[in-house]
N, C-alpha and C. Protein backbone atom coordinates (compact mmCIF):
# COMPACT_ATOMS: atom_id res chain seq x y z
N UNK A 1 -1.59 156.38 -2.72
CA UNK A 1 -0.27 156.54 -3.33
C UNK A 1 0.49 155.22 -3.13
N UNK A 2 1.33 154.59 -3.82
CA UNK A 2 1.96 153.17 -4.02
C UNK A 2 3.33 153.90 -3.41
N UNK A 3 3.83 152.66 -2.62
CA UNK A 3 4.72 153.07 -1.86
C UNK A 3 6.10 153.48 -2.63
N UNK A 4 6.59 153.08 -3.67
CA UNK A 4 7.65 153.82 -4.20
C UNK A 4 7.52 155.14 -4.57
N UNK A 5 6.39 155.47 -5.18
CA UNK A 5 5.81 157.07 -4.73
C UNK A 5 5.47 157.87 -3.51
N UNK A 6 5.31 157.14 -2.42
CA UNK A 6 5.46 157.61 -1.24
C UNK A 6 7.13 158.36 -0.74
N UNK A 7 7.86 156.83 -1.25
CA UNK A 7 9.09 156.97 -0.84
C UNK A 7 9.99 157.84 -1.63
N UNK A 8 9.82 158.14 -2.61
CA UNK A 8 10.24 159.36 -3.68
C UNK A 8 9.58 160.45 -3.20
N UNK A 9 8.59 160.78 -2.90
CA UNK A 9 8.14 161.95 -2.48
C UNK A 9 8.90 162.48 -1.25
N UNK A 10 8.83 161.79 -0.09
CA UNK A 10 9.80 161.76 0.97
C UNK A 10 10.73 162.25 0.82
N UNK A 11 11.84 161.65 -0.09
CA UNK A 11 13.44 161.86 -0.33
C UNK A 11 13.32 162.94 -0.98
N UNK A 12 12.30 163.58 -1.90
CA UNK A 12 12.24 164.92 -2.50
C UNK A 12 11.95 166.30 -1.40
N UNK A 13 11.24 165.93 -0.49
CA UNK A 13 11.03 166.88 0.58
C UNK A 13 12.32 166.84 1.49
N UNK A 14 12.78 166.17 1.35
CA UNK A 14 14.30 165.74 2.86
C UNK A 14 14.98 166.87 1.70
N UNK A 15 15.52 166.39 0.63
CA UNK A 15 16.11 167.29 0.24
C UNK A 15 15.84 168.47 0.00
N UNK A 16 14.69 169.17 -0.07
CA UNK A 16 14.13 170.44 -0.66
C UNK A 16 14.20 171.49 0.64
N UNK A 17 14.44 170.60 1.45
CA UNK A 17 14.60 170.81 3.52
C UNK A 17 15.92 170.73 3.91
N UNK A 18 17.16 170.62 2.98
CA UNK A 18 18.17 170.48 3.04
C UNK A 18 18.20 169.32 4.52
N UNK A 19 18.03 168.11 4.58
CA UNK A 19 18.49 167.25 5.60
C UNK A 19 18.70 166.55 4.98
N UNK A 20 19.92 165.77 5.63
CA UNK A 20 20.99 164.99 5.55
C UNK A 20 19.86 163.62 5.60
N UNK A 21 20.00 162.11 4.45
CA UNK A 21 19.84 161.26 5.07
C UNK A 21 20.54 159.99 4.21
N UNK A 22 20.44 158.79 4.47
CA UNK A 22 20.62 158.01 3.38
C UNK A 22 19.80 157.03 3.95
N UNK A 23 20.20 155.82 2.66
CA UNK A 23 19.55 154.65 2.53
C UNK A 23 19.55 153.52 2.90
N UNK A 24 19.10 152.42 3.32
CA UNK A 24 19.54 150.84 3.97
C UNK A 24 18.43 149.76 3.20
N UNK A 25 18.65 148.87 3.43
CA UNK A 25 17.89 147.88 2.53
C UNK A 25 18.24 146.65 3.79
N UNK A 26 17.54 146.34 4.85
CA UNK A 26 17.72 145.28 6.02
C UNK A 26 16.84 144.71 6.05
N UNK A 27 15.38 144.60 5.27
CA UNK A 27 14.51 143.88 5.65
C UNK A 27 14.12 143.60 4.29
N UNK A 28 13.77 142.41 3.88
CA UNK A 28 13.58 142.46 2.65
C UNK A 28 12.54 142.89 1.79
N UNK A 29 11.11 143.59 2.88
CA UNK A 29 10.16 143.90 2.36
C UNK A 29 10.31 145.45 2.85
N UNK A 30 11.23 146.17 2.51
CA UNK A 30 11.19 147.47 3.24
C UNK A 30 12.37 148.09 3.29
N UNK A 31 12.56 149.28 2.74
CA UNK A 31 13.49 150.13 2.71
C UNK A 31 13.63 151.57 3.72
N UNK A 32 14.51 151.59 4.46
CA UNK A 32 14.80 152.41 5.43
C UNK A 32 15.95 153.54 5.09
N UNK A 33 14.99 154.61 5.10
CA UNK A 33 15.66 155.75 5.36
C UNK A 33 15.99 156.73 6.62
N UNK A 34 17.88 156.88 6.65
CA UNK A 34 18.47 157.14 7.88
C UNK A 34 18.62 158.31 7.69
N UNK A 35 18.11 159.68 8.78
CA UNK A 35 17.89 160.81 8.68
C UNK A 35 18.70 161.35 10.00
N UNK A 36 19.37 162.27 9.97
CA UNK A 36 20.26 162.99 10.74
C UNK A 36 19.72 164.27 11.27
N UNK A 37 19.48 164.89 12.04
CA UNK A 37 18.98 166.10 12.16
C UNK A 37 19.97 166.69 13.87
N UNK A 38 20.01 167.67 14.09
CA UNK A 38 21.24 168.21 15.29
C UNK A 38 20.14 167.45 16.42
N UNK A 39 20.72 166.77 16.86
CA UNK A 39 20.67 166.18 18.40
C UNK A 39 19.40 164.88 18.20
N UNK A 40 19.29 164.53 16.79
CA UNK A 40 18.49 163.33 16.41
C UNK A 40 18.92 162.56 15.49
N UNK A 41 18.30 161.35 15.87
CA UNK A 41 18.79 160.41 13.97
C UNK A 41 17.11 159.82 14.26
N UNK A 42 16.54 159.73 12.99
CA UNK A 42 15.93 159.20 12.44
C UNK A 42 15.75 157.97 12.08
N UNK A 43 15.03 156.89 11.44
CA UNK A 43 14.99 156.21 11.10
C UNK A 43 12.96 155.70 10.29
N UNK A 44 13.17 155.99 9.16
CA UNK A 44 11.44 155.78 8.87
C UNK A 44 12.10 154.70 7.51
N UNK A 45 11.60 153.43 7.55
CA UNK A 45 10.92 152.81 7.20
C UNK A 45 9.59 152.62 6.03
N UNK A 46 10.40 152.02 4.44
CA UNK A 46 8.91 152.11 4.08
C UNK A 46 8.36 150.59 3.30
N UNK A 47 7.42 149.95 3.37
CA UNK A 47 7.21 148.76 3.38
C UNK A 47 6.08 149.05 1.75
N UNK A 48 6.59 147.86 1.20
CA UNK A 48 5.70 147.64 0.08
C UNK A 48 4.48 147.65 0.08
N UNK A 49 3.93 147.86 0.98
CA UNK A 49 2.45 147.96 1.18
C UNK A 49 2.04 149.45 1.42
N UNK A 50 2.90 150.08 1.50
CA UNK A 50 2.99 151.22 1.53
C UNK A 50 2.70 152.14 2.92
N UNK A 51 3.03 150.77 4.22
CA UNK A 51 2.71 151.52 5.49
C UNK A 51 4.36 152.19 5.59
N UNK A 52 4.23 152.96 6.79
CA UNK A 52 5.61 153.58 7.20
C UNK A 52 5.95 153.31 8.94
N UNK A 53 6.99 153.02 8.83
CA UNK A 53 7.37 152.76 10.75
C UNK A 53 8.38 153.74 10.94
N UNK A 54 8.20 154.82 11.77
CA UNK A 54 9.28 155.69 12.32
C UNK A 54 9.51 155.39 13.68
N UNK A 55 11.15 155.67 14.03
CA UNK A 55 11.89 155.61 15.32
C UNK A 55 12.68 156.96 15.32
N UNK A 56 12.44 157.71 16.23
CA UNK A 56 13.05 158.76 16.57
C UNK A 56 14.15 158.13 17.81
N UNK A 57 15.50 158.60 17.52
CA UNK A 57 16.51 158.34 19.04
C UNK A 57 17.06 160.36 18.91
N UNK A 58 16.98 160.53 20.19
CA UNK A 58 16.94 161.75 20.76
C UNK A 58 18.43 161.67 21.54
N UNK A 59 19.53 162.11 21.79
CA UNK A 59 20.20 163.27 22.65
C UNK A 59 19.43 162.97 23.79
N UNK A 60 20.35 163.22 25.01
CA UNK A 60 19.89 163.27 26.49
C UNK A 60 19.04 164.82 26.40
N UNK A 61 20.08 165.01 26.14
CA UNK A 61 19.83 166.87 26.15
C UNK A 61 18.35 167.02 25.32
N UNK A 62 18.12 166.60 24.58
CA UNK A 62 16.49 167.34 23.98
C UNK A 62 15.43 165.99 24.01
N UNK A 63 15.95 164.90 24.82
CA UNK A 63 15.30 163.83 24.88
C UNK A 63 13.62 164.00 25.68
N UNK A 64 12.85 164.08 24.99
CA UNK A 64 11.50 164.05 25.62
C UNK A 64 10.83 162.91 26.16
N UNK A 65 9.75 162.69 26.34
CA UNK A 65 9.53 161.09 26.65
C UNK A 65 9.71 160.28 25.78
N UNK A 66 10.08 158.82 25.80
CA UNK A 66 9.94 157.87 24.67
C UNK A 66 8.98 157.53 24.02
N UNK A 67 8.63 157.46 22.75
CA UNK A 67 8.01 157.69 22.00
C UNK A 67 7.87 155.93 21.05
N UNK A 68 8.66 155.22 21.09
CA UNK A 68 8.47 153.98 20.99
C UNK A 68 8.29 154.08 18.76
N UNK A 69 7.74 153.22 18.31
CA UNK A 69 7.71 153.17 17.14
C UNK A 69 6.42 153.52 16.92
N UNK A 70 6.58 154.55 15.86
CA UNK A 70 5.19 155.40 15.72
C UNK A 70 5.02 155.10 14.18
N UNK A 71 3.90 155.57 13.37
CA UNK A 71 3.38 155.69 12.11
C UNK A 71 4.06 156.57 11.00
N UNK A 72 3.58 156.38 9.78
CA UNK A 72 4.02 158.03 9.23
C UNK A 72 3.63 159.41 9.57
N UNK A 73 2.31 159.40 10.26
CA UNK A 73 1.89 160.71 11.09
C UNK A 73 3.44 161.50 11.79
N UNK A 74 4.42 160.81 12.18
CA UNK A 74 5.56 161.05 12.84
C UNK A 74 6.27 161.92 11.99
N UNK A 75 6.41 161.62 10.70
CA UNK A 75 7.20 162.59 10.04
C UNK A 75 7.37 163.80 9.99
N UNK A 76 5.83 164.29 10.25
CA UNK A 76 5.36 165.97 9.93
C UNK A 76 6.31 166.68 11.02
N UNK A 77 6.79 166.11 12.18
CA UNK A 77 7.41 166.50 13.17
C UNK A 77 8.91 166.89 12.57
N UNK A 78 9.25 166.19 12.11
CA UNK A 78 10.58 165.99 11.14
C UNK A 78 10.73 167.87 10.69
N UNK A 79 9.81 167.61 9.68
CA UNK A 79 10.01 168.81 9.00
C UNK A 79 9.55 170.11 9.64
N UNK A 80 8.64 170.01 10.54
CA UNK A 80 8.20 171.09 11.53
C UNK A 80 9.62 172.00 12.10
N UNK A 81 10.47 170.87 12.55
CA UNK A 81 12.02 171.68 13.16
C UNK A 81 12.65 172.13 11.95
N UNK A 82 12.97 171.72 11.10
CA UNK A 82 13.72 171.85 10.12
C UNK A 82 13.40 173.59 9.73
């Protein structure tokens, strides 16, 4: 899948999941989408090549171990709570 189809698919599931997110443009090869969820923000990343970089920041309160910058495998977690 070519990454603007990746990244449309994405924003179609965030919304179909009713979560909150928007958009940033900071790197010039890569567009980042900022995702809100109760006691998380998000942050995934999608690069013209069509890899993905996710950062989860957690709340003290539901903070698990750090998790550092992970893959798109990370996402499925996303929608798992939702």
């Amino acid at each position: 899948m070519n990454a603007f189809n990746k990244l449309l698919d994405f924003l179609i599931k965030l919304e179909s999941h009713k979560i909150h997110y928007s958009l940033e443009h900071n790197r010039g090869e890569a567009v980042m989408v900022l995702i809100a969820v109760p006691g998380e923000r998000w942050e995934a990343e999608f690069f013209g090549d069509s890899h993905v970089e996710v950062e989860v920041f957690a709340s003290v309160a539901t903070r698990g171990p750090a998790r550092g910058l992970e893959g798109e495998e990370a996402l499925d977690r996303l929608f798992q709570s939702a």
